[in-house]
PDB file of N, CA and C in Angstrom:
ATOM      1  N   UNK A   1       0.824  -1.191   0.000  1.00  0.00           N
ATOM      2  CA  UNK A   1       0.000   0.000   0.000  1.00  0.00           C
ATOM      3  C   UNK A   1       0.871   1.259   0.000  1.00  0.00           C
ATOM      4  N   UNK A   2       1.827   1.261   0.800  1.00  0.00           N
ATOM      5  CA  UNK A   2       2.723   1.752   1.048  1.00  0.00           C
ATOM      6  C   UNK A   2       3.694   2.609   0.350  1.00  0.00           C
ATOM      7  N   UNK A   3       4.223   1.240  -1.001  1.00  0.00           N
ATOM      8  CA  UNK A   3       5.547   1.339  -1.962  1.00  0.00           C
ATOM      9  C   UNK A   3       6.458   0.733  -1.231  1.00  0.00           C
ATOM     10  N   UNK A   4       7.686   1.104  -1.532  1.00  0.00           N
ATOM     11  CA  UNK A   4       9.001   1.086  -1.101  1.00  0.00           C
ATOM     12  C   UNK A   4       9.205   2.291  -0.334  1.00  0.00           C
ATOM     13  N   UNK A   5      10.252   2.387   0.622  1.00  0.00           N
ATOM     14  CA  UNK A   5      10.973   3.328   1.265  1.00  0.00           C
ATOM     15  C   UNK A   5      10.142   3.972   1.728  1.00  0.00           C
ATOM     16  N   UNK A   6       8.526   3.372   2.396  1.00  0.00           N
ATOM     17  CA  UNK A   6       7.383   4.246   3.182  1.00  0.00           C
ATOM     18  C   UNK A   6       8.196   4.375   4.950  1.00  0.00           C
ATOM     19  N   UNK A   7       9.138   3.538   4.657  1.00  0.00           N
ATOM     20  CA  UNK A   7       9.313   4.204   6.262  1.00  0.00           C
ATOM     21  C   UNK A   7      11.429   3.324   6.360  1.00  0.00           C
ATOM     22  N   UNK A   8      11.557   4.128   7.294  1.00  0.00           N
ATOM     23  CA  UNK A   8      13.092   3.111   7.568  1.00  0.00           C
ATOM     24  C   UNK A   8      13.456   3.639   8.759  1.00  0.00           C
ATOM     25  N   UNK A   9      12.664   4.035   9.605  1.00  0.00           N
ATOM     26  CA  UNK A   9      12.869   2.961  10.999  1.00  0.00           C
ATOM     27  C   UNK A   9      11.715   2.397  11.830  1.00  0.00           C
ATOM     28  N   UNK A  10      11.985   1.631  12.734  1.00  0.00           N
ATOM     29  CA  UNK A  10      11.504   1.249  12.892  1.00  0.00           C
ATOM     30  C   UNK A  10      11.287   1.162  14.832  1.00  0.00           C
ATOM     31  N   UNK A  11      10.558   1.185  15.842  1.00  0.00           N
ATOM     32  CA  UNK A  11      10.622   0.781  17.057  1.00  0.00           C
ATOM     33  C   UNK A  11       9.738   0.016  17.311  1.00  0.00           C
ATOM     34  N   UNK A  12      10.495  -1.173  18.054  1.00  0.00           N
ATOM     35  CA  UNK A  12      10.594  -2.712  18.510  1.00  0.00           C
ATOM     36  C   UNK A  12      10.496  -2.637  20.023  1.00  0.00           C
ATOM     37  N   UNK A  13       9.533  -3.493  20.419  1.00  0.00           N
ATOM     38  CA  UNK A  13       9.674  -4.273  21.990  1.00  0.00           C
ATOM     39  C   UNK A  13      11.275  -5.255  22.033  1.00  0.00           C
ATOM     40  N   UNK A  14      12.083  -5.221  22.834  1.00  0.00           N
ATOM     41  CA  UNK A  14      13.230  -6.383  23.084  1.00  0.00           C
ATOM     42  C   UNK A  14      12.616  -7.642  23.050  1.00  0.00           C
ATOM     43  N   UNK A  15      11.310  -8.338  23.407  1.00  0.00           N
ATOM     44  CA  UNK A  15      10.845  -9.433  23.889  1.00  0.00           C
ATOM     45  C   UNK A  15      10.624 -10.202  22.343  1.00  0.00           C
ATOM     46  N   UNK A  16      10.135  -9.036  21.265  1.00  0.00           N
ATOM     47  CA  UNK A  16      10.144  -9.815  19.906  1.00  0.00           C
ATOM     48  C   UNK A  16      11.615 -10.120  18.945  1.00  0.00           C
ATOM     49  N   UNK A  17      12.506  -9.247  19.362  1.00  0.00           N
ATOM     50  CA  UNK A  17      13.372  -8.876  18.728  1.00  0.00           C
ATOM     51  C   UNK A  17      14.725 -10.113  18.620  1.00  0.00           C
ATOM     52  N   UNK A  18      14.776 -10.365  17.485  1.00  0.00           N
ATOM     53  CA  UNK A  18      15.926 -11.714  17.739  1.00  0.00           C
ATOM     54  C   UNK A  18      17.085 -10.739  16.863  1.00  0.00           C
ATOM     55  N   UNK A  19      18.181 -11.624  16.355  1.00  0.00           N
ATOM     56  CA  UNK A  19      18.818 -11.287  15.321  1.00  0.00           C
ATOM     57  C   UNK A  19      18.688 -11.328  13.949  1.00  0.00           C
ATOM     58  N   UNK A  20      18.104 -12.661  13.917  1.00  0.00           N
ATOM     59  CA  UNK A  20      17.557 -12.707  12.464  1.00  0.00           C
ATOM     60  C   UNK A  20      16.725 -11.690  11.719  1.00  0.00           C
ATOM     61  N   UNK A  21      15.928 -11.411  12.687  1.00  0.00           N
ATOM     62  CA  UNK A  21      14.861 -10.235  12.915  1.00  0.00           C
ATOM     63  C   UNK A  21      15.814  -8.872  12.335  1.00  0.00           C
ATOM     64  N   UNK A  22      16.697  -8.311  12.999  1.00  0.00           N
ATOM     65  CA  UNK A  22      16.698  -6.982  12.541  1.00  0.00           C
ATOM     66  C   UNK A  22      18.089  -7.394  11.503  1.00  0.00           C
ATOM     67  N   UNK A  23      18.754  -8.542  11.334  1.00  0.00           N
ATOM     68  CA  UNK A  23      19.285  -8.046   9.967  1.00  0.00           C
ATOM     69  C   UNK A  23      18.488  -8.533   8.459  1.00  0.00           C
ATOM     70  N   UNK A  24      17.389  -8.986   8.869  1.00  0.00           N
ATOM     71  CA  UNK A  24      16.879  -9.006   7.844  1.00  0.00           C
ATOM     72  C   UNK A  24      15.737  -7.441   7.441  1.00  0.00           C
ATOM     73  N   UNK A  25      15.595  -6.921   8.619  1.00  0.00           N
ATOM     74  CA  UNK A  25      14.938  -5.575   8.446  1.00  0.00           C
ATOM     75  C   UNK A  25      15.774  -4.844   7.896  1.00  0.00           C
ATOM     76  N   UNK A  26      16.845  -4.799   8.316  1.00  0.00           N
ATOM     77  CA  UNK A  26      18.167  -3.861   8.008  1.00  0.00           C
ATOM     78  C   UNK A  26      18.508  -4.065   6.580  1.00  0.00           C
ATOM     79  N   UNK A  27      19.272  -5.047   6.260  1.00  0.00           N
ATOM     80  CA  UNK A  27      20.048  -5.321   5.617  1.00  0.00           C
ATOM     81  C   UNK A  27      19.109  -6.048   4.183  1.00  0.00           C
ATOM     82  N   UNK A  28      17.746  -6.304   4.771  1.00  0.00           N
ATOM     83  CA  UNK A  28      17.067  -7.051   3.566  1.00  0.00           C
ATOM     84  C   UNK A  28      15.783  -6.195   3.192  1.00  0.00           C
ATOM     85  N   UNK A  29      15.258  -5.261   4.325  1.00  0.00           N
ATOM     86  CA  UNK A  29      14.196  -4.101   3.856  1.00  0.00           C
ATOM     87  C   UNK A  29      14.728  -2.748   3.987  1.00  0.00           C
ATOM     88  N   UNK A  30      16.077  -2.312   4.824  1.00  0.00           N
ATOM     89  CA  UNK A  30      16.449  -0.979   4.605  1.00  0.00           C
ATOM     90  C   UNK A  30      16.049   0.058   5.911  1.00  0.00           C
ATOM     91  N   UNK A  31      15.297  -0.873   6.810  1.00  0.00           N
ATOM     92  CA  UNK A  31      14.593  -0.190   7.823  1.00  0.00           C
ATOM     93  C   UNK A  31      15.586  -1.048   8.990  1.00  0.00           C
ATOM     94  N   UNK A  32      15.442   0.356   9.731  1.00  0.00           N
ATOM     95  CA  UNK A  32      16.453   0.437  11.137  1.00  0.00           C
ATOM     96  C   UNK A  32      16.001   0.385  12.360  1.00  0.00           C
ATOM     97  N   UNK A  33      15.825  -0.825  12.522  1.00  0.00           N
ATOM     98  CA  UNK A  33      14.830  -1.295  13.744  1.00  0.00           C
ATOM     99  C   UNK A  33      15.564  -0.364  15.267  1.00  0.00           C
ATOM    100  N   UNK A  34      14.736   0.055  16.013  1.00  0.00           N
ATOM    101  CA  UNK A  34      15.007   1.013  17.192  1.00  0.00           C
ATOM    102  C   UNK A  34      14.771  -0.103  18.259  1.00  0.00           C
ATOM    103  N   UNK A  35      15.419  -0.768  19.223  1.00  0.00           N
ATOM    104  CA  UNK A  35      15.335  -1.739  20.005  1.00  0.00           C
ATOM    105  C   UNK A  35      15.861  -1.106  21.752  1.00  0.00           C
ATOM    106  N   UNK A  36      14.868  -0.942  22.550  1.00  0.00           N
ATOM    107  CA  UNK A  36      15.493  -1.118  23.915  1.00  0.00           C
ATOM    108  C   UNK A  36      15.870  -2.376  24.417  1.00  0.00           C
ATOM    109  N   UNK A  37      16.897  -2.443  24.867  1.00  0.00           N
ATOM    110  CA  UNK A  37      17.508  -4.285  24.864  1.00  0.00           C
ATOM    111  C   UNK A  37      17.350  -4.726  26.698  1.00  0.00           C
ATOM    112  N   UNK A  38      17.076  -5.375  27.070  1.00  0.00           N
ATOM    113  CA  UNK A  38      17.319  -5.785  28.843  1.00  0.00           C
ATOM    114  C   UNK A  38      18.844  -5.646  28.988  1.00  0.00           C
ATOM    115  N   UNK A  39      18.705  -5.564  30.348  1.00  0.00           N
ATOM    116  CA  UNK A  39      20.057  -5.103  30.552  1.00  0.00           C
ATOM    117  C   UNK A  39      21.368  -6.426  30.936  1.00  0.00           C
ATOM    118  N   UNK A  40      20.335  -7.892  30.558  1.00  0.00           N
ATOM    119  CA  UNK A  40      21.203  -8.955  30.978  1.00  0.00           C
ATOM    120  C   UNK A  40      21.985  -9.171  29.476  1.00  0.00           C
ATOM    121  N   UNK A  41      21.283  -8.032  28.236  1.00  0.00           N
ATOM    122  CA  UNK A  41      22.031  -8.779  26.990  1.00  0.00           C
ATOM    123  C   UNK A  41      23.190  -8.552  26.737  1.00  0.00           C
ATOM    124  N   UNK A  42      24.380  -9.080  26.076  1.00  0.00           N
ATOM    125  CA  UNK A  42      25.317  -8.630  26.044  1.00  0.00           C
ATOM    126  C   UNK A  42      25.791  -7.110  25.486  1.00  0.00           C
ATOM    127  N   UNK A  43      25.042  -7.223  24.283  1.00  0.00           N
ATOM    128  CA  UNK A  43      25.357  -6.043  23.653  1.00  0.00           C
ATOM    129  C   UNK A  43      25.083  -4.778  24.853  1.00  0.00           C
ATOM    130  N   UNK A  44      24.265  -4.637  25.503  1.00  0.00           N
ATOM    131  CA  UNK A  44      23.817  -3.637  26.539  1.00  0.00           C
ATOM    132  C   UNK A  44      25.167  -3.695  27.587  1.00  0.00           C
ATOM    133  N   UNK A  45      25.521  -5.043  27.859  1.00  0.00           N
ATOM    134  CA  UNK A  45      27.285  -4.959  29.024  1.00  0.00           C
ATOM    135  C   UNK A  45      28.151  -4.688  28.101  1.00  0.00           C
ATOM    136  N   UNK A  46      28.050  -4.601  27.064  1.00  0.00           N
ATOM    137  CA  UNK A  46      29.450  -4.366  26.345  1.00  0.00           C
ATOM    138  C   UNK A  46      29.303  -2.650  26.189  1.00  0.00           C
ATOM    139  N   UNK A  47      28.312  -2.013  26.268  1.00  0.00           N
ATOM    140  CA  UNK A  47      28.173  -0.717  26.056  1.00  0.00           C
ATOM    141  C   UNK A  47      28.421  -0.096  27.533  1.00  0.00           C
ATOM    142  N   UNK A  48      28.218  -0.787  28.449  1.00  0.00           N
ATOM    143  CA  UNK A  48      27.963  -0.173  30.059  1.00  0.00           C
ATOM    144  C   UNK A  48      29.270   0.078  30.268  1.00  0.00           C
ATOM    145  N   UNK A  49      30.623  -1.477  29.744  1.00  0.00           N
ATOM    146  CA  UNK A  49      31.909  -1.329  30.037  1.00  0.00           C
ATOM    147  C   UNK A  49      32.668  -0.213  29.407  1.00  0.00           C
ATOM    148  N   UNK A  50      32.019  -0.020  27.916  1.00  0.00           N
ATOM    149  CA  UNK A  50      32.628   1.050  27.064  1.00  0.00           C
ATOM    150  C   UNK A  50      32.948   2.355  27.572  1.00  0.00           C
ATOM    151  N   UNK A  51      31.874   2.405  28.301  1.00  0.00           N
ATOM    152  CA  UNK A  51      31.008   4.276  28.753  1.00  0.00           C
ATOM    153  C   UNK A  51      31.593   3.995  30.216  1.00  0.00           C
ATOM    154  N   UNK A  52      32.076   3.044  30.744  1.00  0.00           N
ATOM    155  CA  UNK A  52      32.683   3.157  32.129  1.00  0.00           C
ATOM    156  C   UNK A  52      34.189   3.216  31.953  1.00  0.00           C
ATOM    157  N   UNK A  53      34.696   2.542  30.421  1.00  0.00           N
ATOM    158  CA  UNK A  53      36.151   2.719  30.611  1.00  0.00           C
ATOM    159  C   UNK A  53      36.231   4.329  30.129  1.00  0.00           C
ATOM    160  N   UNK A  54      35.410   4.944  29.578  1.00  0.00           N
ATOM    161  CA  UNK A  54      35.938   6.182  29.008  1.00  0.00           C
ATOM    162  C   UNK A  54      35.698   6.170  27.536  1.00  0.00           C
ATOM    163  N   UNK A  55      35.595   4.940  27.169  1.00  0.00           N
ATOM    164  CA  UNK A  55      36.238   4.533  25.951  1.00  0.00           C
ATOM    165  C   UNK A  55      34.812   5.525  24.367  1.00  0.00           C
ATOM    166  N   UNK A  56      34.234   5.859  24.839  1.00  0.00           N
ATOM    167  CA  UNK A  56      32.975   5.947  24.623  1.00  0.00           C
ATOM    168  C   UNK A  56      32.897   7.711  23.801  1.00  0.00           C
ATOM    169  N   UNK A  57      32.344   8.357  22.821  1.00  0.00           N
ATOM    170  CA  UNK A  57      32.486  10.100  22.707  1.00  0.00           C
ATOM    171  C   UNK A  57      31.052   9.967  23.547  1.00  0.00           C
ATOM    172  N   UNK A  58      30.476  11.109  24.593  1.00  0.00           N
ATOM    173  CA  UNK A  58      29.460  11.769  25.259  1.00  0.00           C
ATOM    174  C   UNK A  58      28.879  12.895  24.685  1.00  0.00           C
ATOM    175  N   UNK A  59      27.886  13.337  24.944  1.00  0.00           N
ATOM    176  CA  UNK A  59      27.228  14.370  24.111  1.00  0.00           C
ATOM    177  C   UNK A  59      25.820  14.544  25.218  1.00  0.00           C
ATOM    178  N   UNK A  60      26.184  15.888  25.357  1.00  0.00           N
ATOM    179  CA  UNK A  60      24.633  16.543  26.686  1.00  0.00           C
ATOM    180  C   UNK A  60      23.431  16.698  25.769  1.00  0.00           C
ATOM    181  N   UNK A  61      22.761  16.473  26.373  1.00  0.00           N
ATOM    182  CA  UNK A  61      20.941  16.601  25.244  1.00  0.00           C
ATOM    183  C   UNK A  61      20.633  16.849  26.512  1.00  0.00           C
ATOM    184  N   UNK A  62      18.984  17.334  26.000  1.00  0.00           N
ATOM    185  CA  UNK A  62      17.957  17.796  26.589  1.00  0.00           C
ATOM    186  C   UNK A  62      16.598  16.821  27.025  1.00  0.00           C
ATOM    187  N   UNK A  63      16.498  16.325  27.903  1.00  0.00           N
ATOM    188  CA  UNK A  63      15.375  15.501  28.034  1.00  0.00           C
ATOM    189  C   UNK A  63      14.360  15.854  29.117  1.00  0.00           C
ATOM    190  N   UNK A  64      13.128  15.661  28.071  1.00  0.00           N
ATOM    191  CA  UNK A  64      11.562  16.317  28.475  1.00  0.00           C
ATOM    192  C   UNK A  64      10.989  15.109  28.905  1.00  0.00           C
ATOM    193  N   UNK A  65      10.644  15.207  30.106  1.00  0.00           N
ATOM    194  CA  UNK A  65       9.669  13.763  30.563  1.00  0.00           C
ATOM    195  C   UNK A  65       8.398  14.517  31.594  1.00  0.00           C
ATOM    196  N   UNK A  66       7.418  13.832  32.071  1.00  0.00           N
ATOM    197  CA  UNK A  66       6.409  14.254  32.276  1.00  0.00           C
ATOM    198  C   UNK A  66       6.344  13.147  33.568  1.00  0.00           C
ATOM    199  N   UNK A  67       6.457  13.820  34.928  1.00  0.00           N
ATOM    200  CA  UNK A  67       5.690  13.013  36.107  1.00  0.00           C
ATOM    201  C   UNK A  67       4.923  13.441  37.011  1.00  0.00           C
ATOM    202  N   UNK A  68       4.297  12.464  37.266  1.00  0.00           N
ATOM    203  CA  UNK A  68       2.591  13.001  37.928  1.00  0.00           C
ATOM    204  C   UNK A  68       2.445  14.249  37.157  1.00  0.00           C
ATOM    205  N   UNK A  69       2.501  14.183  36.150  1.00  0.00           N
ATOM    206  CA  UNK A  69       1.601  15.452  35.201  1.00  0.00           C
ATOM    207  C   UNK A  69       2.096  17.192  35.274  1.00  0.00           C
ATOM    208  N   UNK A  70       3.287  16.910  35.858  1.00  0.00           N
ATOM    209  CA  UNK A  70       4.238  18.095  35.687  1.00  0.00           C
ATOM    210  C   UNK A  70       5.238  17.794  34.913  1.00  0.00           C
ATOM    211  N   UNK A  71       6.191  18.691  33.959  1.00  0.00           N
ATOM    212  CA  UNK A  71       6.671  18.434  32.781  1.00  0.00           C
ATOM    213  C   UNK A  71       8.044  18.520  33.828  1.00  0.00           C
ATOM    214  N   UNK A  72       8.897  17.812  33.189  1.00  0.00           N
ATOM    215  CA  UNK A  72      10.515  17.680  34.118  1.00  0.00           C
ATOM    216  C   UNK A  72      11.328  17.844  32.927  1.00  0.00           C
ATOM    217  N   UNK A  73      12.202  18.971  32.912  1.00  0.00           N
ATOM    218  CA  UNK A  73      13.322  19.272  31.742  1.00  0.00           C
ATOM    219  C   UNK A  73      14.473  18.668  32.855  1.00  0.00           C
ATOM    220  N   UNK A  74      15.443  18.101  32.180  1.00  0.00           N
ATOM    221  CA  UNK A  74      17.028  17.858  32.533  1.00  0.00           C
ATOM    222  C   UNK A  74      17.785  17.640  31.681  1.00  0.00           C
ATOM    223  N   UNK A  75      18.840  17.482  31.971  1.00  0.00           N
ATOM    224  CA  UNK A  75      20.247  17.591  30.700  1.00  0.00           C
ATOM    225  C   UNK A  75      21.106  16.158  31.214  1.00  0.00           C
ATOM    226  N   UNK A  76      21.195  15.283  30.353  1.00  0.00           N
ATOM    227  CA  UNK A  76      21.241  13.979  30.435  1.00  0.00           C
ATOM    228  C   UNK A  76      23.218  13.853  29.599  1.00  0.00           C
ATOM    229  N   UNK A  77      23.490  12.904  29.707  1.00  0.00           N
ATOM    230  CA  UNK A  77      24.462  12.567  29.027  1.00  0.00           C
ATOM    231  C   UNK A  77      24.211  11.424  28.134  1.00  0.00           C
ATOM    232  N   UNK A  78      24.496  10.998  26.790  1.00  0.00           N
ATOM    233  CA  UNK A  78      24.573  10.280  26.519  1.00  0.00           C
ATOM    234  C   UNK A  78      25.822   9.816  25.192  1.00  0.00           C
ATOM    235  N   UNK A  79      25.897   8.177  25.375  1.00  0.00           N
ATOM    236  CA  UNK A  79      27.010   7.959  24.623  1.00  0.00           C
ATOM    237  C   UNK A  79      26.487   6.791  23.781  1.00  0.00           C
ATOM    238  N   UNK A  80      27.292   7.093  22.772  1.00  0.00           N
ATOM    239  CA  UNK A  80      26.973   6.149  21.543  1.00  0.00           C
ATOM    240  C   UNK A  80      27.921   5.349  20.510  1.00  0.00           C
ATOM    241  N   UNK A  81      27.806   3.971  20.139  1.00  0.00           N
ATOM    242  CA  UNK A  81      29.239   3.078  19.548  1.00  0.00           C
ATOM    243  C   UNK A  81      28.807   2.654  18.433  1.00  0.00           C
ATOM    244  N   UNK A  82      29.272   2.726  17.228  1.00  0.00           N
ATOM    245  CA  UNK A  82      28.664   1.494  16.055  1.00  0.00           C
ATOM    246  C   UNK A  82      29.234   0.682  15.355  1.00  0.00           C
ATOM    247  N   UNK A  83      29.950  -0.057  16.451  1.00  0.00           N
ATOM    248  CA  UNK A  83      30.646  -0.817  15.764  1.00  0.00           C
ATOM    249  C   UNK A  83      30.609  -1.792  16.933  1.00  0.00           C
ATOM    250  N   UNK A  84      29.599  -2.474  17.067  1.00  0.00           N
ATOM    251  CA  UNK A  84      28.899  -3.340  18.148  1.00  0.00           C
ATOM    252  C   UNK A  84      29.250  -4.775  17.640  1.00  0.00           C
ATOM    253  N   UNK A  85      29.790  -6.374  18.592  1.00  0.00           N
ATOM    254  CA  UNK A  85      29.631  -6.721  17.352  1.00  0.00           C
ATOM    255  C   UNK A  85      29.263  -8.160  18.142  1.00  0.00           C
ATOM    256  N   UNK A  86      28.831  -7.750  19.040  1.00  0.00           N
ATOM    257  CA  UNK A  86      28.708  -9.284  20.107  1.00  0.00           C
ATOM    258  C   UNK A  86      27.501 -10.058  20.046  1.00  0.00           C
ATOM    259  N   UNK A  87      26.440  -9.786  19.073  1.00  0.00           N
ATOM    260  CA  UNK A  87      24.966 -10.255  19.071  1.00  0.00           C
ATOM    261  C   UNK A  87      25.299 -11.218  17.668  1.00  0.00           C
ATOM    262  N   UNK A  88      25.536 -12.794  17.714  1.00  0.00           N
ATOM    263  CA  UNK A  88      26.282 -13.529  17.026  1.00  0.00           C
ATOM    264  C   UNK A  88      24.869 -13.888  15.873  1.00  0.00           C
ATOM    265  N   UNK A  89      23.440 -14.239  16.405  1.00  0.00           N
ATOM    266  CA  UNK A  89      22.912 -14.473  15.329  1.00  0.00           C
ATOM    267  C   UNK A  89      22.177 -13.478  14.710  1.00  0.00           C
ATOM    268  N   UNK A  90      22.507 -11.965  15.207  1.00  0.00           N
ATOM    269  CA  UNK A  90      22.538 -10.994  14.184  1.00  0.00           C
ATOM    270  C   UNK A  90      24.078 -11.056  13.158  1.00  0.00           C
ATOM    271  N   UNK A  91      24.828 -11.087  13.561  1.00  0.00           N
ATOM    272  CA  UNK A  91      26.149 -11.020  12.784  1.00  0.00           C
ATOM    273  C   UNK A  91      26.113 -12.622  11.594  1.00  0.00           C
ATOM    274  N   UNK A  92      25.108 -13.282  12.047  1.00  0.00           N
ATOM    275  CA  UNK A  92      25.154 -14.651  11.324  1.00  0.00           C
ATOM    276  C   UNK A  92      23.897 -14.392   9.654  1.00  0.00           C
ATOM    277  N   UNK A  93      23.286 -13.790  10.447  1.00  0.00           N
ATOM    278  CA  UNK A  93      21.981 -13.749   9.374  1.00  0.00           C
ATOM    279  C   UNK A  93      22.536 -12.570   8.197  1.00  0.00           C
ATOM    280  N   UNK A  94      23.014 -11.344   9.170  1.00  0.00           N
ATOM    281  CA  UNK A  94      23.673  -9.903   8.654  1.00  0.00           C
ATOM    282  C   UNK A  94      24.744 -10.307   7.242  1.00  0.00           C
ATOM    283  N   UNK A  95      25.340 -11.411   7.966  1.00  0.00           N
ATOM    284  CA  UNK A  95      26.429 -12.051   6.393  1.00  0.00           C
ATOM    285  C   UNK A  95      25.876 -12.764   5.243  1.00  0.00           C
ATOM    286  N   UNK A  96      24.494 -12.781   5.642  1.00  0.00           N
ATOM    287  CA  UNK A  96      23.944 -13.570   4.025  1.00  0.00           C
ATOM    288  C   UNK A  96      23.773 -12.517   3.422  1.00  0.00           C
ATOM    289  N   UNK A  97      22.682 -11.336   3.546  1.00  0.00           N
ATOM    290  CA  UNK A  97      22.862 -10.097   3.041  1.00  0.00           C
ATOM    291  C   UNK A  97      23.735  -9.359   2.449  1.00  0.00           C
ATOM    292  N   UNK A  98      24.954  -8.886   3.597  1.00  0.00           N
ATOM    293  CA  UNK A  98      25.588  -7.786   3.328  1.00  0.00           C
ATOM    294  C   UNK A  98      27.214  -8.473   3.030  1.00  0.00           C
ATOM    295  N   UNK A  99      27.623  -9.702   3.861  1.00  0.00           N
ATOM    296  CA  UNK A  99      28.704 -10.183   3.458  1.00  0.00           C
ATOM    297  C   UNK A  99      29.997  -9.522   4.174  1.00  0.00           C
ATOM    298  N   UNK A 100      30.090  -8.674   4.575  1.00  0.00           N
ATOM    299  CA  UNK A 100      31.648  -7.471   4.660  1.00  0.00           C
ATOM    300  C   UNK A 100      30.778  -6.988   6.522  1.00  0.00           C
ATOM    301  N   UNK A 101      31.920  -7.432   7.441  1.00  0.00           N
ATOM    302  CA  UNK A 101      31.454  -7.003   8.895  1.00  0.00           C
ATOM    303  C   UNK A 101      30.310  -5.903   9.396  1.00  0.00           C
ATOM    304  N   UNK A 102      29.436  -6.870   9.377  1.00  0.00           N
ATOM    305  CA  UNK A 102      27.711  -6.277   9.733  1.00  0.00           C
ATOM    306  C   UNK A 102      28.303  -5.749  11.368  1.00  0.00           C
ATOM    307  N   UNK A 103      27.445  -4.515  11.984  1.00  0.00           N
ATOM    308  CA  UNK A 103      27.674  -3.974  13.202  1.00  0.00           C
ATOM    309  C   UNK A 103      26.732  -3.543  13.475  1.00  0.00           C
ATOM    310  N   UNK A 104      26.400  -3.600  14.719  1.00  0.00           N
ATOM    311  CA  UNK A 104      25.034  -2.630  15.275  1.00  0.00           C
ATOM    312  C   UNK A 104      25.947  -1.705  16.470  1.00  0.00           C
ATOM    313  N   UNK A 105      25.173  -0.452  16.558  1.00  0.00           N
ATOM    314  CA  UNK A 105      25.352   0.852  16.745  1.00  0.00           C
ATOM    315  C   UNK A 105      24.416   0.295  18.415  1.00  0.00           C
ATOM    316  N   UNK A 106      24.561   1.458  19.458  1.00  0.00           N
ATOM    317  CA  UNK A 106      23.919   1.099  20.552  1.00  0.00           C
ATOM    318  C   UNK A 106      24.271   2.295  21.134  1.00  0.00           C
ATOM    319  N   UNK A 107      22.926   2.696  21.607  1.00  0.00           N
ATOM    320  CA  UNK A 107      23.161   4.267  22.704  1.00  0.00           C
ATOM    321  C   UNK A 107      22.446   4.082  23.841  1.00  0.00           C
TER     322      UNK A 107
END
């Protein structure tokens, strides 16, 4: 209904989300699945160690959240890597596609 290229990204629950799953979104429809991951997955400890060794660039933003119905502004830090590479049956499915070291990005 759509066409092609009606949308390229995408946000995902973690509970559906496998690997196969987003390199075939990625790499086989073009759309960039947005995933909050639990914090037991690896890819999520490999980012915690990154941003604790330093190893990581930081960048201050602005974040608007809303509790009990009063608006809360604060200035957050956040850090970001893309060259992720520890989620094995994304990196497995990612090589039928693309072939040349598939990576996922994580903030």
């Amino acid at each position: 209904m759509g066409g092609e290229e009606v949308m390229d990204r995408l946000l995902m629950d973690a509970l559906y989300t496998d690997g196969p799953l987003l390199a075939w979104l990625e790499y086989g429809c073009g759309i960039y699945a947005l995933v909050r991951l639990p914090e037991e997955r690896s890819l999520y400890v490999d980012l915690q160690g990154l941003a604790k060794g330093n190893l990581l660039d930081w960048e201050e933003r602005t974040d608007v959240r809303y509790v009990a119905g009063r608006k809360q502004v604060r200035r957050i830090s956040v850090a970001m890597d893309s060259n992720l590479t520890s989620w094995d049956s994304f990196l497995e499915a990612a090589a039928s596609y693309e072939g040349e070291n598939p990576t996922l990005w994580g903030r």
